[in-house]
N, C-alpha and C. Protein backbone atom coordinates (compact mmCIF):
# COMPACT_ATOMS: atom_id res chain seq x y z
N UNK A 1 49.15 -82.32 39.88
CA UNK A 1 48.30 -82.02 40.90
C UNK A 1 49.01 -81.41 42.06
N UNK A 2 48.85 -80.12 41.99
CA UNK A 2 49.22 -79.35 43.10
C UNK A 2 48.80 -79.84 44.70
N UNK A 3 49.11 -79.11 45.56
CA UNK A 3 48.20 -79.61 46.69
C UNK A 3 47.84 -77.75 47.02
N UNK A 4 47.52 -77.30 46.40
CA UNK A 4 46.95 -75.88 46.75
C UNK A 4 45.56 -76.15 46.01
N UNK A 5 44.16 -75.55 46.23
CA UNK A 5 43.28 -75.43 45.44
C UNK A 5 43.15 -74.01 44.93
N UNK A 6 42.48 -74.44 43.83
CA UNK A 6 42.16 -73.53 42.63
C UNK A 6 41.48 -72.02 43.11
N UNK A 7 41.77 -71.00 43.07
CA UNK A 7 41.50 -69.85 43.40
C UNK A 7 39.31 -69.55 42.47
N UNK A 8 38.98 -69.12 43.04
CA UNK A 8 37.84 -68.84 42.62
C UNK A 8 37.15 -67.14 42.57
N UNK A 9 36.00 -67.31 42.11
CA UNK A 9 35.53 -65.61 41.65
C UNK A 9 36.74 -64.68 41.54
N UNK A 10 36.61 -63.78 42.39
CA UNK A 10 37.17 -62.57 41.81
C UNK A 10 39.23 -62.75 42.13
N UNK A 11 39.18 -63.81 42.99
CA UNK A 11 41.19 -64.15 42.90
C UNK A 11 41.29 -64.80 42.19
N UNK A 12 39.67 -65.62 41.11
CA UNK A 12 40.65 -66.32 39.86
C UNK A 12 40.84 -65.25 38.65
N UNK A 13 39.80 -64.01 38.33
CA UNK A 13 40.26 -63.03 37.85
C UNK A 13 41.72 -62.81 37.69
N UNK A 14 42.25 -62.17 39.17
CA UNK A 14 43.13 -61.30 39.04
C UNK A 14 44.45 -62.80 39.06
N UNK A 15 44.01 -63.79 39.19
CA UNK A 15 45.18 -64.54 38.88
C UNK A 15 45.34 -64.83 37.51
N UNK A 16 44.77 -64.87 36.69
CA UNK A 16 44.87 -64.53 35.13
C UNK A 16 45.67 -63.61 35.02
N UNK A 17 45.51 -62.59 35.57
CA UNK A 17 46.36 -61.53 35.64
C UNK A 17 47.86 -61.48 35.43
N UNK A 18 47.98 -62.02 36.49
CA UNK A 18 49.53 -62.28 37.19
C UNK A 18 50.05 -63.58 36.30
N UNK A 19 51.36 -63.97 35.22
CA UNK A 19 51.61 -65.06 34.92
C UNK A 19 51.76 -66.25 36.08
N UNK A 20 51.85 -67.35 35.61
CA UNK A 20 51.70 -68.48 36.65
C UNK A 20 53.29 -69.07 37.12
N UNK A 21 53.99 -69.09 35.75
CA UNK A 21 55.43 -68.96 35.82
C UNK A 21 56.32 -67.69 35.76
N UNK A 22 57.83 -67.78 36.19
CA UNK A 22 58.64 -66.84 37.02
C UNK A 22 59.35 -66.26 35.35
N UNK A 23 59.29 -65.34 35.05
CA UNK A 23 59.75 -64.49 33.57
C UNK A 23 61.16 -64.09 33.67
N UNK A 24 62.01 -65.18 33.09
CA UNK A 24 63.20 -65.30 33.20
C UNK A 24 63.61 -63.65 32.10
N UNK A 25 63.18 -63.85 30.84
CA UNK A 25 63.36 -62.88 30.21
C UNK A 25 63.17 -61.19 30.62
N UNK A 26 62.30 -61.42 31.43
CA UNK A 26 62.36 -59.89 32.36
C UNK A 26 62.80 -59.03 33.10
N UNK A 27 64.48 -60.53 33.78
CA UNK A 27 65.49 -59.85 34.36
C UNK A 27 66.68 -59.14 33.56
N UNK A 28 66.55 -59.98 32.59
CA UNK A 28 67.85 -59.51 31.60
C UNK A 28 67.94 -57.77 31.07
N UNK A 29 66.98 -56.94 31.09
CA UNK A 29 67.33 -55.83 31.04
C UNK A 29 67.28 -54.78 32.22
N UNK A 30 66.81 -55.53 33.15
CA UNK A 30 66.83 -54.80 34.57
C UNK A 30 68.64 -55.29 34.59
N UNK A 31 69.10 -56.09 34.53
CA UNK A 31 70.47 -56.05 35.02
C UNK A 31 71.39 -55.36 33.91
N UNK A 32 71.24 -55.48 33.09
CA UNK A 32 71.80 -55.23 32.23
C UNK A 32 71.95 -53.07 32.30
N UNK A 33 70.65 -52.67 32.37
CA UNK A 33 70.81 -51.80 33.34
C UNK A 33 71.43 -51.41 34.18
N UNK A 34 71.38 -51.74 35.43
CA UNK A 34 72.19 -51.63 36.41
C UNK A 34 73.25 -51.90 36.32
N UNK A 35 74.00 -53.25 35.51
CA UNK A 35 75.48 -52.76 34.93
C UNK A 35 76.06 -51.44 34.56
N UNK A 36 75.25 -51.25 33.22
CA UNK A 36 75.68 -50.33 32.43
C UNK A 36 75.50 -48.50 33.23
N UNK A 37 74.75 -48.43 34.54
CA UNK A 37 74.83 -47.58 35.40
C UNK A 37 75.69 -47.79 36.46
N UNK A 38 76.06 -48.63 36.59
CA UNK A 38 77.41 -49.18 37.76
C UNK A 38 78.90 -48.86 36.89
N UNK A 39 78.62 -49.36 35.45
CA UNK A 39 80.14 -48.89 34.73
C UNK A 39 79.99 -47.28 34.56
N UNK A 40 78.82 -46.55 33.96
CA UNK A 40 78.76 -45.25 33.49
C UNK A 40 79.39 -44.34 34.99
N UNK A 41 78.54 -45.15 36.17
CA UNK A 41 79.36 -44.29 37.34
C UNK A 41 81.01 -44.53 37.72
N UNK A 42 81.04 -45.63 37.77
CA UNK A 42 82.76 -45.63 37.37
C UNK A 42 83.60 -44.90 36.78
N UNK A 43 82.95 -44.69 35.44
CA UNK A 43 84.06 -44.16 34.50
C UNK A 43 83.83 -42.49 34.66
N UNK A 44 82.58 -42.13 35.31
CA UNK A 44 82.69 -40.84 35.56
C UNK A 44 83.40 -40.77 36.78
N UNK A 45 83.44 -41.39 37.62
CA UNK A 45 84.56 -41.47 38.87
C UNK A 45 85.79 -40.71 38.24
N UNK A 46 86.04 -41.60 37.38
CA UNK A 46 87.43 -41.92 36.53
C UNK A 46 87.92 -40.60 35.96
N UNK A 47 86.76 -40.67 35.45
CA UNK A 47 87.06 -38.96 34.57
C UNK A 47 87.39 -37.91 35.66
N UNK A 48 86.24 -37.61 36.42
CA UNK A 48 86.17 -36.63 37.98
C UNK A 48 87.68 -36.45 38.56
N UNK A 49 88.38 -37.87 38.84
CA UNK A 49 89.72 -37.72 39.72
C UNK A 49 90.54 -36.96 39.02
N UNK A 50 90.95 -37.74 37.48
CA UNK A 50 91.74 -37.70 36.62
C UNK A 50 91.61 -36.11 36.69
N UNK A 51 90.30 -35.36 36.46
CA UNK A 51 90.31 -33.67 36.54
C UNK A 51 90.72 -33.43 37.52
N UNK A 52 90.21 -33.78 38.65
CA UNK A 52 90.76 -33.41 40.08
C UNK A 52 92.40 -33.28 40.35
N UNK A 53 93.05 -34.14 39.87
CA UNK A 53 94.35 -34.58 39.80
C UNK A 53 95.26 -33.31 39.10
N UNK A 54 94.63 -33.09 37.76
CA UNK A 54 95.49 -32.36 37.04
C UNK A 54 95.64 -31.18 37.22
N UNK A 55 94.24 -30.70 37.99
CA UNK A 55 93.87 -29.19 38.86
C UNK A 55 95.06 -29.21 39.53
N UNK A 56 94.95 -30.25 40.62
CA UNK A 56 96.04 -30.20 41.69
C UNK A 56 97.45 -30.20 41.44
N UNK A 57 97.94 -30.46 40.20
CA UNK A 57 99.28 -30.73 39.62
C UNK A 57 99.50 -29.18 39.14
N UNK A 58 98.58 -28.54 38.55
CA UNK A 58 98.68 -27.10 38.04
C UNK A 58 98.70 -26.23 39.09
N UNK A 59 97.86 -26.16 40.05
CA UNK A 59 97.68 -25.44 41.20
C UNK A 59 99.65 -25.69 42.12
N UNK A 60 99.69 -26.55 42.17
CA UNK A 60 101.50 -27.21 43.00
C UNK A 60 101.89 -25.74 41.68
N UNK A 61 102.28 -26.14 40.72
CA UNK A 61 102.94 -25.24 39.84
C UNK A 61 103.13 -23.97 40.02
N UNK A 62 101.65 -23.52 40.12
CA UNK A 62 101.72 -22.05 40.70
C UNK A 62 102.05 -21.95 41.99
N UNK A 63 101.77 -22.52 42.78
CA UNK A 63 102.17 -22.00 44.21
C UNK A 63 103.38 -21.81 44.40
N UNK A 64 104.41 -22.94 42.80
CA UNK A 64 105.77 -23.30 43.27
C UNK A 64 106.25 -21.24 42.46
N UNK A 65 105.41 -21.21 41.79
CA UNK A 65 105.64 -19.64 40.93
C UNK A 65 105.11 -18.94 41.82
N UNK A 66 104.64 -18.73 42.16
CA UNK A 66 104.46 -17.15 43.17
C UNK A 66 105.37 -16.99 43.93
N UNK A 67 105.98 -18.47 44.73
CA UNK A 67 106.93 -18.43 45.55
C UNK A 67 107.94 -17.99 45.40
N UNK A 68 108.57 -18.13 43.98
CA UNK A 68 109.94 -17.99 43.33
C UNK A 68 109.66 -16.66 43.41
N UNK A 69 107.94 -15.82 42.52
CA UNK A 69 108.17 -14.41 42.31
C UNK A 69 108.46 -13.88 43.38
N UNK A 70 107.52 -14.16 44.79
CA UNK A 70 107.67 -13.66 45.81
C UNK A 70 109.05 -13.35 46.30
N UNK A 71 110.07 -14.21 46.32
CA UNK A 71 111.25 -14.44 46.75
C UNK A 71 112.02 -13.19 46.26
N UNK A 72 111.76 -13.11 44.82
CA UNK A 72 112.37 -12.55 43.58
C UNK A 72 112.20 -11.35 44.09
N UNK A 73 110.93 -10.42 44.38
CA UNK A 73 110.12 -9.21 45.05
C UNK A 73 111.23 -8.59 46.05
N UNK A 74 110.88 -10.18 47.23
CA UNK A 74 111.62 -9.49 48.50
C UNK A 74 112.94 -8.82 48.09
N UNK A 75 113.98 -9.39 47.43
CA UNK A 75 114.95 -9.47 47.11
C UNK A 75 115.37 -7.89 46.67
N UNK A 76 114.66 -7.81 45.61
CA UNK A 76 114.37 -6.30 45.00
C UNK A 76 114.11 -5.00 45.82
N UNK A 77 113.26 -6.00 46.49
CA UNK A 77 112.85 -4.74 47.80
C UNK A 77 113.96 -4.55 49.01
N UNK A 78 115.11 -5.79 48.90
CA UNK A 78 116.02 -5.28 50.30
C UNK A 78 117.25 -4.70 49.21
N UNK A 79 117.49 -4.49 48.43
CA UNK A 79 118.16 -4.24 46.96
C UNK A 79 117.11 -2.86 46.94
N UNK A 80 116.25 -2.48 46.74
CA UNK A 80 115.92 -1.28 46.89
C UNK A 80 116.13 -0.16 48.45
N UNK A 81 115.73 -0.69 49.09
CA UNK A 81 116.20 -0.09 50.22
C UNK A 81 117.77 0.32 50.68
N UNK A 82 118.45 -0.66 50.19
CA UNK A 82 120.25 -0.45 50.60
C UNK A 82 120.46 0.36 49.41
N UNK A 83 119.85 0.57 48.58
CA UNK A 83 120.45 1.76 47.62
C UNK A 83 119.56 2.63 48.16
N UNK A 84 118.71 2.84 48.63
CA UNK A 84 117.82 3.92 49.27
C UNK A 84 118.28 4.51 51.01
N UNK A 85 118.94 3.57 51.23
CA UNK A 85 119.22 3.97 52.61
C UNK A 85 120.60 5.44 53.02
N UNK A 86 120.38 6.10 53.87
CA UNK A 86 120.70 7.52 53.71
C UNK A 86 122.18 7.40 53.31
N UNK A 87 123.34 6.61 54.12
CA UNK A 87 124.72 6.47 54.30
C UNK A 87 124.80 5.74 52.61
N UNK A 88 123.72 5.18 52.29
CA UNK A 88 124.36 4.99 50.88
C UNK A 88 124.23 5.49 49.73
N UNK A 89 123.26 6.44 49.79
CA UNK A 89 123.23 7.35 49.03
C UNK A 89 123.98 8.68 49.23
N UNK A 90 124.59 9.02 50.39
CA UNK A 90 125.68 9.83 50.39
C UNK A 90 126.91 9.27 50.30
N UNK A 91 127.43 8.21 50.42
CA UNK A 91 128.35 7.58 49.73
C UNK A 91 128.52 7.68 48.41
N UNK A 92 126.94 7.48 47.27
CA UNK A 92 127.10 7.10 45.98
C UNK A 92 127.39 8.83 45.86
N UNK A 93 126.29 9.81 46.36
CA UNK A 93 127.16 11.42 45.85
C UNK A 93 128.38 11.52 45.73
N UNK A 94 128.86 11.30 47.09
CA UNK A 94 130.75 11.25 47.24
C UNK A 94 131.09 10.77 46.29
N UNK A 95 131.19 9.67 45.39
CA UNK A 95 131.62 8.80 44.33
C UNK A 95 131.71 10.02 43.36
N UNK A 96 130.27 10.50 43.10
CA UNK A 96 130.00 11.49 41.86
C UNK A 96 130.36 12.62 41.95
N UNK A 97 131.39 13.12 43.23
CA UNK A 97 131.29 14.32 43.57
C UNK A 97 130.88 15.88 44.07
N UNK A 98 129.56 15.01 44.90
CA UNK A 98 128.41 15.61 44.75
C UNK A 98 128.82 15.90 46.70
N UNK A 99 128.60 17.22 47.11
CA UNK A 99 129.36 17.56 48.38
C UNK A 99 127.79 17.91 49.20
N UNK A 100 128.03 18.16 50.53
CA UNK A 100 126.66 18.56 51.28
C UNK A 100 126.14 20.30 50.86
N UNK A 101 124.78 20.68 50.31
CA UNK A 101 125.03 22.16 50.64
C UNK A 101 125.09 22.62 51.74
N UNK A 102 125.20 24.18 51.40
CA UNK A 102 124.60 25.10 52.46
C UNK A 102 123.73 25.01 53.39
N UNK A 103 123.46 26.39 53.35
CA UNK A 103 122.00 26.74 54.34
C UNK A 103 121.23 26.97 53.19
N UNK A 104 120.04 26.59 53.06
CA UNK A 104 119.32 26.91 51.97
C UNK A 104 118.66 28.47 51.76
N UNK A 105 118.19 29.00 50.91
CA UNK A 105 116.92 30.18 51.22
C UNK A 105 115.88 30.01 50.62
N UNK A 106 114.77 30.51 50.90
CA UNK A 106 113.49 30.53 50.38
C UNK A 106 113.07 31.53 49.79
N UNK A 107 111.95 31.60 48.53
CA UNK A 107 111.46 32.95 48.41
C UNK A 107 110.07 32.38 48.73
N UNK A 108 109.51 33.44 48.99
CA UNK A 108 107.74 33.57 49.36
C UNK A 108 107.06 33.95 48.42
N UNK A 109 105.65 33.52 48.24
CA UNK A 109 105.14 33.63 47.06
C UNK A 109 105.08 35.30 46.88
N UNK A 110 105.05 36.30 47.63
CA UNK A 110 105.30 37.83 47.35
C UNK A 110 106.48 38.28 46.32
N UNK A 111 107.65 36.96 46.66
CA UNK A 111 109.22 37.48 46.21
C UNK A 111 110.39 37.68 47.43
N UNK A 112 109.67 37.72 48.43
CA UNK A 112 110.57 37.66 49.42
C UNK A 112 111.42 36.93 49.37
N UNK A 113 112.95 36.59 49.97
CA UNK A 113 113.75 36.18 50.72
C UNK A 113 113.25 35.58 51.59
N UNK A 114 113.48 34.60 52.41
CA UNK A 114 113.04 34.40 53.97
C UNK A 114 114.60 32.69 53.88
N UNK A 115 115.31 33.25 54.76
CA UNK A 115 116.64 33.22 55.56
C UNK A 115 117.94 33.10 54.53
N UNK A 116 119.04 33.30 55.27
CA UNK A 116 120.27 33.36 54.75
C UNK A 116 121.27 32.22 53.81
N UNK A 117 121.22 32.12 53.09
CA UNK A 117 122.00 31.13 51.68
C UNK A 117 123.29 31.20 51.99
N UNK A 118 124.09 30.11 52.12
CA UNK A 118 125.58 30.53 52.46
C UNK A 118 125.81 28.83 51.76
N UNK A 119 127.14 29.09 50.98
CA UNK A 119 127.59 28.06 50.13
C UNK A 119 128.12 26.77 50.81
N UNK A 120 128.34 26.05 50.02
CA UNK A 120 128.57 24.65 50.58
C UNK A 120 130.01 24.63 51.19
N UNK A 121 130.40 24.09 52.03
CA UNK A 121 131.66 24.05 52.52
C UNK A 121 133.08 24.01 51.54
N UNK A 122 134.46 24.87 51.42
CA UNK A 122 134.97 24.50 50.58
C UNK A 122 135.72 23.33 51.01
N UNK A 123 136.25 22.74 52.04
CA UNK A 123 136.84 21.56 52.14
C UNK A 123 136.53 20.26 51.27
N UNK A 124 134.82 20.19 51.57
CA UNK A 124 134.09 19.43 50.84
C UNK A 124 134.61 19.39 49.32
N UNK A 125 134.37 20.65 48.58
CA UNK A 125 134.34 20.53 47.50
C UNK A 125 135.37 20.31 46.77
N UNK A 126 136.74 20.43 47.49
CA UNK A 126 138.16 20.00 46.85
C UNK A 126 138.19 18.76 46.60
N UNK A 127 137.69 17.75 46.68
CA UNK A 127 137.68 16.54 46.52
C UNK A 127 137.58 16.35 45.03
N UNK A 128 136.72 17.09 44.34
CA UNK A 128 136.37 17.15 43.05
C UNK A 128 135.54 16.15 42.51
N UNK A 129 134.78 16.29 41.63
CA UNK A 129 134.23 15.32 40.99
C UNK A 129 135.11 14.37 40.30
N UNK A 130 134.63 12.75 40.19
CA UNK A 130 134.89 11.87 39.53
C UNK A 130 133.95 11.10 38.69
N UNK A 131 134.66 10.72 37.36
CA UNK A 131 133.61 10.49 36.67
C UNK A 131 133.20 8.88 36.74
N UNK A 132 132.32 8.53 36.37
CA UNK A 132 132.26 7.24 36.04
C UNK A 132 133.05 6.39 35.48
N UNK A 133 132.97 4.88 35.63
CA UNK A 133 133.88 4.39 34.79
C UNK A 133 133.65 4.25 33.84
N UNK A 134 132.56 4.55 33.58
CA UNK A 134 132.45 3.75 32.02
C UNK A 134 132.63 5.44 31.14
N UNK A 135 132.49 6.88 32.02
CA UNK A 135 133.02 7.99 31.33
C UNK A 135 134.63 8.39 30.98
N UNK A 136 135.19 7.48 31.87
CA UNK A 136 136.45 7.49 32.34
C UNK A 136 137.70 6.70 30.64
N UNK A 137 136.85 5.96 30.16
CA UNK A 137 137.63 5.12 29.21
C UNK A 137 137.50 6.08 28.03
N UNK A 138 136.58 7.10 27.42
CA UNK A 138 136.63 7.79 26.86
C UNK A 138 137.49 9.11 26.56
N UNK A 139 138.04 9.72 26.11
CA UNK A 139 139.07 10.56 26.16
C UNK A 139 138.31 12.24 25.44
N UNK A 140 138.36 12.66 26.65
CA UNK A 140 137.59 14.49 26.33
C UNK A 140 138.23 14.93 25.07
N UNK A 141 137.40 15.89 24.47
CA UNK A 141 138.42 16.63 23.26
C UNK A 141 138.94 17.69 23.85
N UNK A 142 139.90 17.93 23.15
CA UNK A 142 140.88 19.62 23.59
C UNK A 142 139.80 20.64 23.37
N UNK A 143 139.55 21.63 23.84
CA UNK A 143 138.83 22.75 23.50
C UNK A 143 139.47 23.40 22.37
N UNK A 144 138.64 23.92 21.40
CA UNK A 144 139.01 24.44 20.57
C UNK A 144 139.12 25.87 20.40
N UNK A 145 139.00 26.59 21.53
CA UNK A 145 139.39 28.12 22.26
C UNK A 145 140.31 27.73 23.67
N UNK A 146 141.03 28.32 24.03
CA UNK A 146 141.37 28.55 25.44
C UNK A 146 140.02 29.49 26.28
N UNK A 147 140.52 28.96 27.23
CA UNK A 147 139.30 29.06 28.17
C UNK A 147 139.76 30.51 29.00
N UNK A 148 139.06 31.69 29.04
CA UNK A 148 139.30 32.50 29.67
C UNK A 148 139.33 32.72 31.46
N UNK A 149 139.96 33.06 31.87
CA UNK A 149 140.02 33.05 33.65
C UNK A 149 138.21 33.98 33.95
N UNK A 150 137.67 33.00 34.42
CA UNK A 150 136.43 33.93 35.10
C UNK A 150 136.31 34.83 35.69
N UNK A 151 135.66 36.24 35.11
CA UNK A 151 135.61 37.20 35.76
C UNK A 151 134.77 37.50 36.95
N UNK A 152 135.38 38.02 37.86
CA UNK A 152 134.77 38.28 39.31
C UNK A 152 134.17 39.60 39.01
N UNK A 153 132.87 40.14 39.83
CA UNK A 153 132.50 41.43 39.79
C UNK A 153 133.23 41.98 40.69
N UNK A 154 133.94 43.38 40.76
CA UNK A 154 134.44 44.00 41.44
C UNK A 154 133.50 44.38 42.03
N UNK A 155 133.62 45.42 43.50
CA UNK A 155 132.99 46.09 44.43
C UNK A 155 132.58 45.75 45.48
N UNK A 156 131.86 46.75 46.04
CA UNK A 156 131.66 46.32 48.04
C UNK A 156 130.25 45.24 48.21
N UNK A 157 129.29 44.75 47.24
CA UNK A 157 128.56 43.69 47.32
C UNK A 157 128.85 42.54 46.25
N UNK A 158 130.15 42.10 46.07
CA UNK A 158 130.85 40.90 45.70
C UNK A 158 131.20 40.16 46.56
N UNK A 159 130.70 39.09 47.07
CA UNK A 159 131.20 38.10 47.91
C UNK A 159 131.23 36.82 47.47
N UNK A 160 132.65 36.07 47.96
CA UNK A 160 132.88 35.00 47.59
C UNK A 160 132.61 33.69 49.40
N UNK A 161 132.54 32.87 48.57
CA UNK A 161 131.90 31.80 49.86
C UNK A 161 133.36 31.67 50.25
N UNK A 162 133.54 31.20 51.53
CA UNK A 162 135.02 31.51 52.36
C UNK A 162 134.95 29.54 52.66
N UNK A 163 136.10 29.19 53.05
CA UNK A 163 136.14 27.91 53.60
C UNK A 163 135.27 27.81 55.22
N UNK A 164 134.29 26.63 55.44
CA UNK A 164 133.43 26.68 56.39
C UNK A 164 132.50 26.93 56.45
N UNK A 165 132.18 28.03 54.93
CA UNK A 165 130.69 28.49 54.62
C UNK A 165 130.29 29.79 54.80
N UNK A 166 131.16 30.70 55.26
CA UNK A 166 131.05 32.03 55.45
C UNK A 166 131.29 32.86 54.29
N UNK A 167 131.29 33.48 54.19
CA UNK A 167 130.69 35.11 53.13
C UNK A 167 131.67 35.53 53.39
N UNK A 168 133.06 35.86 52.52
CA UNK A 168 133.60 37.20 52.88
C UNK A 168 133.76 38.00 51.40
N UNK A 169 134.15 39.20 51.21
CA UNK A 169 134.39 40.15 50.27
C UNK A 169 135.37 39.30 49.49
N UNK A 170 134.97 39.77 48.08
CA UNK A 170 136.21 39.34 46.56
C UNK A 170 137.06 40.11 46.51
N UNK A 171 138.04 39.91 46.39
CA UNK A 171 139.44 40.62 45.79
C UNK A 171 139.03 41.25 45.10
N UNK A 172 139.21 42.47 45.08
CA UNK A 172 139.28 43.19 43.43
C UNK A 172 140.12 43.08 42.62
N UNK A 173 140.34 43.54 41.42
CA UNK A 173 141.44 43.22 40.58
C UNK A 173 141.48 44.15 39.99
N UNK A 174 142.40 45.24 39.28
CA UNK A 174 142.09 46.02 38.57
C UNK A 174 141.61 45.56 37.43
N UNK A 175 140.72 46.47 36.30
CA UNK A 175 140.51 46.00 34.76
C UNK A 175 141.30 46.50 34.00
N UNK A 176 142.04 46.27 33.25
CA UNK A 176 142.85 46.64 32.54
C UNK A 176 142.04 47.73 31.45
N UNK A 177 142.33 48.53 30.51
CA UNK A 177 141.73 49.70 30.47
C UNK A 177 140.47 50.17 30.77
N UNK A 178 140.42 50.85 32.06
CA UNK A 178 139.80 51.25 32.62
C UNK A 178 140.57 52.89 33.25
């Protein structure tokens, strides 16, 4: 005997309705639930970092590689420039024997001339070429003719380049039968 009274007409209806006792069995898959969505979010946590992590371990890698290439680049590039720079590339000519020219001349697309050509200094060029070293260990062959003395053109528009770069007249020579 309760001390509540008995519900009547239409609240004893809907209390039929409603059980009278508390349905123990009805929690067990609501929790069971919510476990198994409390672990599923976990372990996707789990998974998520673990990716996150390994991104970040690969990403360090490269940054540590570009750096090195970068380095590698500059390097090349101040290594390109000191072989590019003017005093050292007239140095490396000098090495090869390679002297300053002249005055240059031009022709015009007509055929013209346009200014005066005068040879490279002879001081310069006594220096002579030298060969490489690695041409140097090799040993030339003898010619297998003697080499004839180069003939000069005789006459009054034969000019030979003078020391300093000036133009003067060739020796003549006589030709022998002539």
């Amino acid at each position: 005997m309760s001390g509540k009274p008995a519900p009547r007409g239409r609240a004893a209806r809907l209390a039929r309705l409603i059980p009278a006792g508390r349905a123990r069995a009805a929690r067990t898959p609501f929790v069971l639930l919510v476990v198994l969505l409390l672990g599923g979010g976990l372990l996707g946590l789990l998974v998520l970092n673990s990716a996150l992590s390994e991104g970040s371990f690969e990403l360090d890698d490269i940054q540590h590689r570009t750096k090195s290439l970068t380095d590698e680049e500059q390097a090349l590039q101040r290594d390109i420039d000191a072989y590019s720079a003017p005093d050292a590339l007239q140095r490396r000519a000098r090495e090869l024997g390679m002297v300053p020219g002249g005055d240059p001349a031009f022709l015009g697309p007509d055929g013209s001339v346009k200014g005066v050509p005068s040879a490279a200094p002879r001081s310069a060029a006594r220096t002579g070429p030298r060969a490489p070293e690695a041409l140097t260990a090799i040993p030339s062959p003898a010619p297998a003719t003697p080499t004839a003395p180069p003939i000069t053109p005789a006459g009054p528009a034969a000019t030979t380049p003078a020391p300093g770069g000036a133009l003067r007249a060739a020796p003549t020579t006589p030709t022998p039968g002539r």
